[in-house]
C-alpha atoms as a PDB file:
ATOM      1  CA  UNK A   1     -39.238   5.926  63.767  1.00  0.00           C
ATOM      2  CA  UNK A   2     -37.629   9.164  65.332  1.00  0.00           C
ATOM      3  CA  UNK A   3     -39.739   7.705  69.051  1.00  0.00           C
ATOM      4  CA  UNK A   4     -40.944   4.441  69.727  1.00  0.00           C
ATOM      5  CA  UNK A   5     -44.158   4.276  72.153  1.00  0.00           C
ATOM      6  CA  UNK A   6     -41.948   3.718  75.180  1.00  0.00           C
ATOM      7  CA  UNK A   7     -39.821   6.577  74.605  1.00  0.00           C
ATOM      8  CA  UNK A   8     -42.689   9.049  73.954  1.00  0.00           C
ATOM      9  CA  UNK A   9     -44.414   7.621  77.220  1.00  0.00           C
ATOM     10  CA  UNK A  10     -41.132   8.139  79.165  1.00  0.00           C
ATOM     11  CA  UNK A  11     -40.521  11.426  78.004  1.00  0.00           C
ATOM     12  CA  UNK A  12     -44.698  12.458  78.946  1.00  0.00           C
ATOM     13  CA  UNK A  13     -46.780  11.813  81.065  1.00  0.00           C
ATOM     14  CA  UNK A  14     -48.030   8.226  80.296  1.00  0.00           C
ATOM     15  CA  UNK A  15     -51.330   8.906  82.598  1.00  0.00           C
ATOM     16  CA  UNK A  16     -52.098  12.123  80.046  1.00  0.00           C
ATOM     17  CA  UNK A  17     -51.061  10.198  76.775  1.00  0.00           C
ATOM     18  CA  UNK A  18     -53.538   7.069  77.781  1.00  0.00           C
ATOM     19  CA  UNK A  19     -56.428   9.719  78.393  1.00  0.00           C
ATOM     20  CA  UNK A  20     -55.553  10.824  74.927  1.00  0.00           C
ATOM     21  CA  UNK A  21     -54.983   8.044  72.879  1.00  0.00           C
ATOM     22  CA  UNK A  22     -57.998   5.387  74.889  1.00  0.00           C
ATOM     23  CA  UNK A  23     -60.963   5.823  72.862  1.00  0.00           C
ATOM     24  CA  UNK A  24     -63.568   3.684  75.252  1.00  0.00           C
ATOM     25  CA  UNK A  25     -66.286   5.028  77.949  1.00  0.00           C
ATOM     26  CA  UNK A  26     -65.800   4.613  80.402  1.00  0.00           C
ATOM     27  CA  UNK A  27     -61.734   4.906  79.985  1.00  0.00           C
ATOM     28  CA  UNK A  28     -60.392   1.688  80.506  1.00  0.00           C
ATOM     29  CA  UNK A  29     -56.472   2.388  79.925  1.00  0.00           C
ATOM     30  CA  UNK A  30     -54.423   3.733  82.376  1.00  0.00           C
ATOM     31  CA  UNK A  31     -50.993   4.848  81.996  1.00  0.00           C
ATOM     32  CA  UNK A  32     -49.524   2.217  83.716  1.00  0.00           C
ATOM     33  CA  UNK A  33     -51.104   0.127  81.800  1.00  0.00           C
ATOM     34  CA  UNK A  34     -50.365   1.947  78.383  1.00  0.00           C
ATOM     35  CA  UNK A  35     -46.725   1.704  79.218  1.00  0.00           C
ATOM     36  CA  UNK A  36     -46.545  -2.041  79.922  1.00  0.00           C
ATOM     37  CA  UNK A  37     -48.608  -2.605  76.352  1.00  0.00           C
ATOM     38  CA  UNK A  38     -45.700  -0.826  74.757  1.00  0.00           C
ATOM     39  CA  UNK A  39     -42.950  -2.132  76.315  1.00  0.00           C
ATOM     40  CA  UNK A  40     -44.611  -5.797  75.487  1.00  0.00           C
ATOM     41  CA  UNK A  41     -45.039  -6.604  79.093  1.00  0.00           C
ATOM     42  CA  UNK A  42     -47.336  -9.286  80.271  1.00  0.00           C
ATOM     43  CA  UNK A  43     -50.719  -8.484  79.988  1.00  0.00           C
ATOM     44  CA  UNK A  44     -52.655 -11.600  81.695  1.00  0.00           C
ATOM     45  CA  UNK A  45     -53.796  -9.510  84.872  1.00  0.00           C
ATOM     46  CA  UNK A  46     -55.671  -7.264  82.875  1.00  0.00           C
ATOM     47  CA  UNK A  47     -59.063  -8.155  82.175  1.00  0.00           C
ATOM     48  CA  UNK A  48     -59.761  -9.151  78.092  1.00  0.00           C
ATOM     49  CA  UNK A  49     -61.452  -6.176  77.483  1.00  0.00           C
ATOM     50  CA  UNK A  50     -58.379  -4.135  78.985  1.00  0.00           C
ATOM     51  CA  UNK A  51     -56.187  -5.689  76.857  1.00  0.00           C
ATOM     52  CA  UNK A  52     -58.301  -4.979  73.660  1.00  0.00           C
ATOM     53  CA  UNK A  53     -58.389  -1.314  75.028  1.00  0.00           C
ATOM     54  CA  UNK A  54     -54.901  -0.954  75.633  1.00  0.00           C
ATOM     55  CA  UNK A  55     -53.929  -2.402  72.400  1.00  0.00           C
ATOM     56  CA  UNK A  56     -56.272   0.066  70.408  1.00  0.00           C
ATOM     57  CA  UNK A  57     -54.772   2.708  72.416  1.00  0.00           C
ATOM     58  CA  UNK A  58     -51.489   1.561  71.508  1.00  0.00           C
ATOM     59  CA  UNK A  59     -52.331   1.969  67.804  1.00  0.00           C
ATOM     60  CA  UNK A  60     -52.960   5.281  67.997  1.00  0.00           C
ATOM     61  CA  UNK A  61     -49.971   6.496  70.196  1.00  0.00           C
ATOM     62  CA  UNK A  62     -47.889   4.287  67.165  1.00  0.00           C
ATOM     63  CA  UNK A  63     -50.227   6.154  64.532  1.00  0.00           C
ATOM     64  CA  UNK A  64     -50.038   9.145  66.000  1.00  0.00           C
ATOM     65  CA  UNK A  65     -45.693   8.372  65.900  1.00  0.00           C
ATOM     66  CA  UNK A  66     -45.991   7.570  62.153  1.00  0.00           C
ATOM     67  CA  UNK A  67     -47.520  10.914  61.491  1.00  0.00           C
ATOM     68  CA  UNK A  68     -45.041  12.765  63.265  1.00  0.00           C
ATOM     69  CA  UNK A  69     -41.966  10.635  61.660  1.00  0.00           C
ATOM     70  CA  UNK A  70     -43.837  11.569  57.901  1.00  0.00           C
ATOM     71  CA  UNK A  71     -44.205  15.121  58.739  1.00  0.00           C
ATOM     72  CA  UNK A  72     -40.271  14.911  60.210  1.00  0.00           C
ATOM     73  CA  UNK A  73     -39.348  13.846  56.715  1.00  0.00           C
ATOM     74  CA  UNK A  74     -41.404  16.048  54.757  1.00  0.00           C
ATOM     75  CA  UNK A  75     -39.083  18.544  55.980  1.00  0.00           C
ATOM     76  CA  UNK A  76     -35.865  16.762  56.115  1.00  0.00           C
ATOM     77  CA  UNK A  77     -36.408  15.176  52.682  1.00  0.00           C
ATOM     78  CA  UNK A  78     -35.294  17.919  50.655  1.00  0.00           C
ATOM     79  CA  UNK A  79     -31.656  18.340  52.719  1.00  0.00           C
ATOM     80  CA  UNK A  80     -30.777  14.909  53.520  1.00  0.00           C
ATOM     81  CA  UNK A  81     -30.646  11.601  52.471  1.00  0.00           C
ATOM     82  CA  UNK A  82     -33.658   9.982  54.288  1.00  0.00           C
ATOM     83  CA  UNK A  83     -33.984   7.399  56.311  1.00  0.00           C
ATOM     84  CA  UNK A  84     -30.976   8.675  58.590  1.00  0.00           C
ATOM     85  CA  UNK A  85     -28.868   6.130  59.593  1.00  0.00           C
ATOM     86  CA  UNK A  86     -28.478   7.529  63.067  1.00  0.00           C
ATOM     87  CA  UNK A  87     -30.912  10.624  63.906  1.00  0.00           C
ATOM     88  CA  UNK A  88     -29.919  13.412  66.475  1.00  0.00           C
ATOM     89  CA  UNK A  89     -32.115  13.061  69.580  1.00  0.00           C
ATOM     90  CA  UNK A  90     -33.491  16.344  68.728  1.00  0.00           C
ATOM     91  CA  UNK A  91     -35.860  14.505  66.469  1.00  0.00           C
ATOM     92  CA  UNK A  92     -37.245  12.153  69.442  1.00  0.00           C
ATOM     93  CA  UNK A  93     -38.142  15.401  71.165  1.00  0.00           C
ATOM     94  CA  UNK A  94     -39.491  16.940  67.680  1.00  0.00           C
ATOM     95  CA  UNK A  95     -41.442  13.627  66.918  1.00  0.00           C
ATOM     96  CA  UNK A  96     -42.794  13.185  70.870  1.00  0.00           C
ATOM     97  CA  UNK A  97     -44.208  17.031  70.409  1.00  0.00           C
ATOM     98  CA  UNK A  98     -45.844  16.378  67.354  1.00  0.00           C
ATOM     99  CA  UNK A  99     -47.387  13.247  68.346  1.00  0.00           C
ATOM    100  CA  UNK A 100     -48.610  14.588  71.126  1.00  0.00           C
ATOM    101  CA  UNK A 101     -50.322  17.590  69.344  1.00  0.00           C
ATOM    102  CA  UNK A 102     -51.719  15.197  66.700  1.00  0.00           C
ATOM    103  CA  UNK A 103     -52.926  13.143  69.761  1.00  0.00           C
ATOM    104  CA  UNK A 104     -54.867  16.028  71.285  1.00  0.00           C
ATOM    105  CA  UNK A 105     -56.587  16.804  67.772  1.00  0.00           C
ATOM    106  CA  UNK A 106     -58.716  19.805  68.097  1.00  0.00           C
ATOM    107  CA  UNK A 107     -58.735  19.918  71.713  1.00  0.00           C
ATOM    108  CA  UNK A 108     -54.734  20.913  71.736  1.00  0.00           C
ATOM    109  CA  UNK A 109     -53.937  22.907  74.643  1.00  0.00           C
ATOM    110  CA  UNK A 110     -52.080  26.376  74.054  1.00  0.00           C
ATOM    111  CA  UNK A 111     -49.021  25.216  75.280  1.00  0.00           C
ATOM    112  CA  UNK A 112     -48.930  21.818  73.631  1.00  0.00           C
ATOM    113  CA  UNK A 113     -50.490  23.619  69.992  1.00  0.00           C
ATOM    114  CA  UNK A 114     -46.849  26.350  70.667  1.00  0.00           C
ATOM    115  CA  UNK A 115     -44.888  23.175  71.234  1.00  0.00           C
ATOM    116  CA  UNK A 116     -46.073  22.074  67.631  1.00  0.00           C
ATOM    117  CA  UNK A 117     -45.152  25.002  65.820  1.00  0.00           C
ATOM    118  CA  UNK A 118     -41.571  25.793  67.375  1.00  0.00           C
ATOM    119  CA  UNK A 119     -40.965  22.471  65.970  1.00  0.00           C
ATOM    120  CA  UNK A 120     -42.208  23.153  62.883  1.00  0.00           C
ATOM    121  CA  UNK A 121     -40.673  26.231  62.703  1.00  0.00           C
ATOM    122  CA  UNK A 122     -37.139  23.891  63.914  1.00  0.00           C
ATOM    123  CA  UNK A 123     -37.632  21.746  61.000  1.00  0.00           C
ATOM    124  CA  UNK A 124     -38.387  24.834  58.696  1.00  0.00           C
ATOM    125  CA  UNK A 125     -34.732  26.144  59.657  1.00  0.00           C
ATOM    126  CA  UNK A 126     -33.237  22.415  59.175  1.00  0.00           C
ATOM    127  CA  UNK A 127     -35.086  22.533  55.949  1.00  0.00           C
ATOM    128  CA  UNK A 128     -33.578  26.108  54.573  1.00  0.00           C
ATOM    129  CA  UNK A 129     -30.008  25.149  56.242  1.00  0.00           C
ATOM    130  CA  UNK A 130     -30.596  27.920  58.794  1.00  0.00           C
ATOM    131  CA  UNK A 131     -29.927  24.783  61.291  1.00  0.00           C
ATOM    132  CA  UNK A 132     -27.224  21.557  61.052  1.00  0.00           C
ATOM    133  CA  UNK A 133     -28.893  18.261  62.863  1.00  0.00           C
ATOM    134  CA  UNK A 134     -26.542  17.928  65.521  1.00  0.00           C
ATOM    135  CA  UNK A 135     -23.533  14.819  65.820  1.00  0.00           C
ATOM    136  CA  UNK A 136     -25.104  11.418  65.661  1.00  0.00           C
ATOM    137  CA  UNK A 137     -23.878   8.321  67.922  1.00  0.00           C
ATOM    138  CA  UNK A 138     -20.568   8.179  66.082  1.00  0.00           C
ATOM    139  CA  UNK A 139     -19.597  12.283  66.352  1.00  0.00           C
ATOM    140  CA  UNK A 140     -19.800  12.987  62.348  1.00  0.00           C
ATOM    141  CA  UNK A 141     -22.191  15.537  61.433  1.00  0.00           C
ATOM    142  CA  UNK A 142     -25.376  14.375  59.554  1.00  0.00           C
ATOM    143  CA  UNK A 143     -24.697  15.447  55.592  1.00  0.00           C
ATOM    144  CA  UNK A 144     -26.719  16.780  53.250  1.00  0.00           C
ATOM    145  CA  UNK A 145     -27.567  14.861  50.180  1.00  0.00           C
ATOM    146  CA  UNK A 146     -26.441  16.799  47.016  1.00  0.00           C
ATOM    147  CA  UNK A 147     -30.350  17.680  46.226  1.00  0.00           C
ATOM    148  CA  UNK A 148     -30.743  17.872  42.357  1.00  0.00           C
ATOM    149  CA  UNK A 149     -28.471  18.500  39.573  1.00  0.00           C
ATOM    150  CA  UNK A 150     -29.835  20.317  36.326  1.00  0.00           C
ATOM    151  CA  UNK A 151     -27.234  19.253  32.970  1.00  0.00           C
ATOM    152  CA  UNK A 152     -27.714  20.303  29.418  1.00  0.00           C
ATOM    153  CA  UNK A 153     -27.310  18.507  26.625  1.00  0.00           C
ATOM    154  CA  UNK A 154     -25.827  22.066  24.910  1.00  0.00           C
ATOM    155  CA  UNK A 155     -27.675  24.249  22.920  1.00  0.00           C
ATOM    156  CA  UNK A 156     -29.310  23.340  19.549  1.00  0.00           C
ATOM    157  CA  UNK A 157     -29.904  26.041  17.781  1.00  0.00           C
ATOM    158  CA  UNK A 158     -26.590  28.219  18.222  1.00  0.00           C
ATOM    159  CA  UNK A 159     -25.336  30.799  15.955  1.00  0.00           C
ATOM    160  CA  UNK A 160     -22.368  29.293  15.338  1.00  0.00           C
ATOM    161  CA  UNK A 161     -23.891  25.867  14.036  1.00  0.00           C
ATOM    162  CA  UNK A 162     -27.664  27.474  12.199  1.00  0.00           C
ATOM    163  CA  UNK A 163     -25.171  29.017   9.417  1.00  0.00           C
ATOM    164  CA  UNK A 164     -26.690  28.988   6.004  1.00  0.00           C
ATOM    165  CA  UNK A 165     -29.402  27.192   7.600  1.00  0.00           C
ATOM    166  CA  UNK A 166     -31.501  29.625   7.740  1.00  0.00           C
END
């Protein structure tokens, strides 16, 4: 994954994300609590029912994650040789927006549904090679991959070998 759970609850707010992803009425999952189910923290002060909440929660931040990291390499697919060995941190950023829009659903707010589409339109331009995915860990510049290759087997039919053949 481009973001794990902790990552996307550091870089938002965790309080905002819980709201999101904590499907039970009343809400039972609080960001603290959210960020200690991700980071696999004790849960034993939390009542049963918390913990069932916080882990259901929890699946939807990571589903919400997976969708983000397929829709990353929908675009990246095409231009380089996926998975990346070591991805730019750009992409935690790209994959935390997403998430977060795919999070909200239909209830996206304007800023958070703009978020969404300057990164799609930032993976459209990695896609065309209008932008290079930055230096990885190491300093080398992600590559590539060659993309398809079309070969002949030569023509058939040529002029040069249909003589008296037709």
């Amino acid at each position: 994954m481009y973001a794990s759970a902790s990552q996307f609850l550091k870089r938002y707010s965790a309080e905002e994300i819980a709201q999101r992803a904590d499907a039970s009425i009343p809400p039972m999952v609080y960001g603290e609590l959210l960020t200690r189910a991700a980071a696999g923290d004790d849960l034993s002060a939390y009542s049963p029912e918390e913990q069932t909440a916080a882990g259901q929660a929890l699946a939807r931040v990571d589903r919400a994650l997976q969708d983000a990291e397929q829709t990353i390499n929908t675009y990246l697919g095409g231009r380089y040789q996926l998975p990346l060995t070591n991805s730019p941190e750009v992409l935690e950023r790209i994959a935390g927006q997403l998430a977060r829009y795919f999070l909200y659903d239909d209830a996206a707010t304007e800023q958070i549904t703009t978020l969404y589409k300057d990164s799609i339109k930032f993976l459209e331009s990695v896609a065309t090679g209008k932008v290079q995915l930055g230096p990885t860990d190491t300093g080398a510049v992600a590559q590539p991959s060659a993309g398809a290759e079309m070969v002949s087997g030569g023509l058939v039919f040529a002029r040069d070998n249909s003589r008296g053949f037709i």
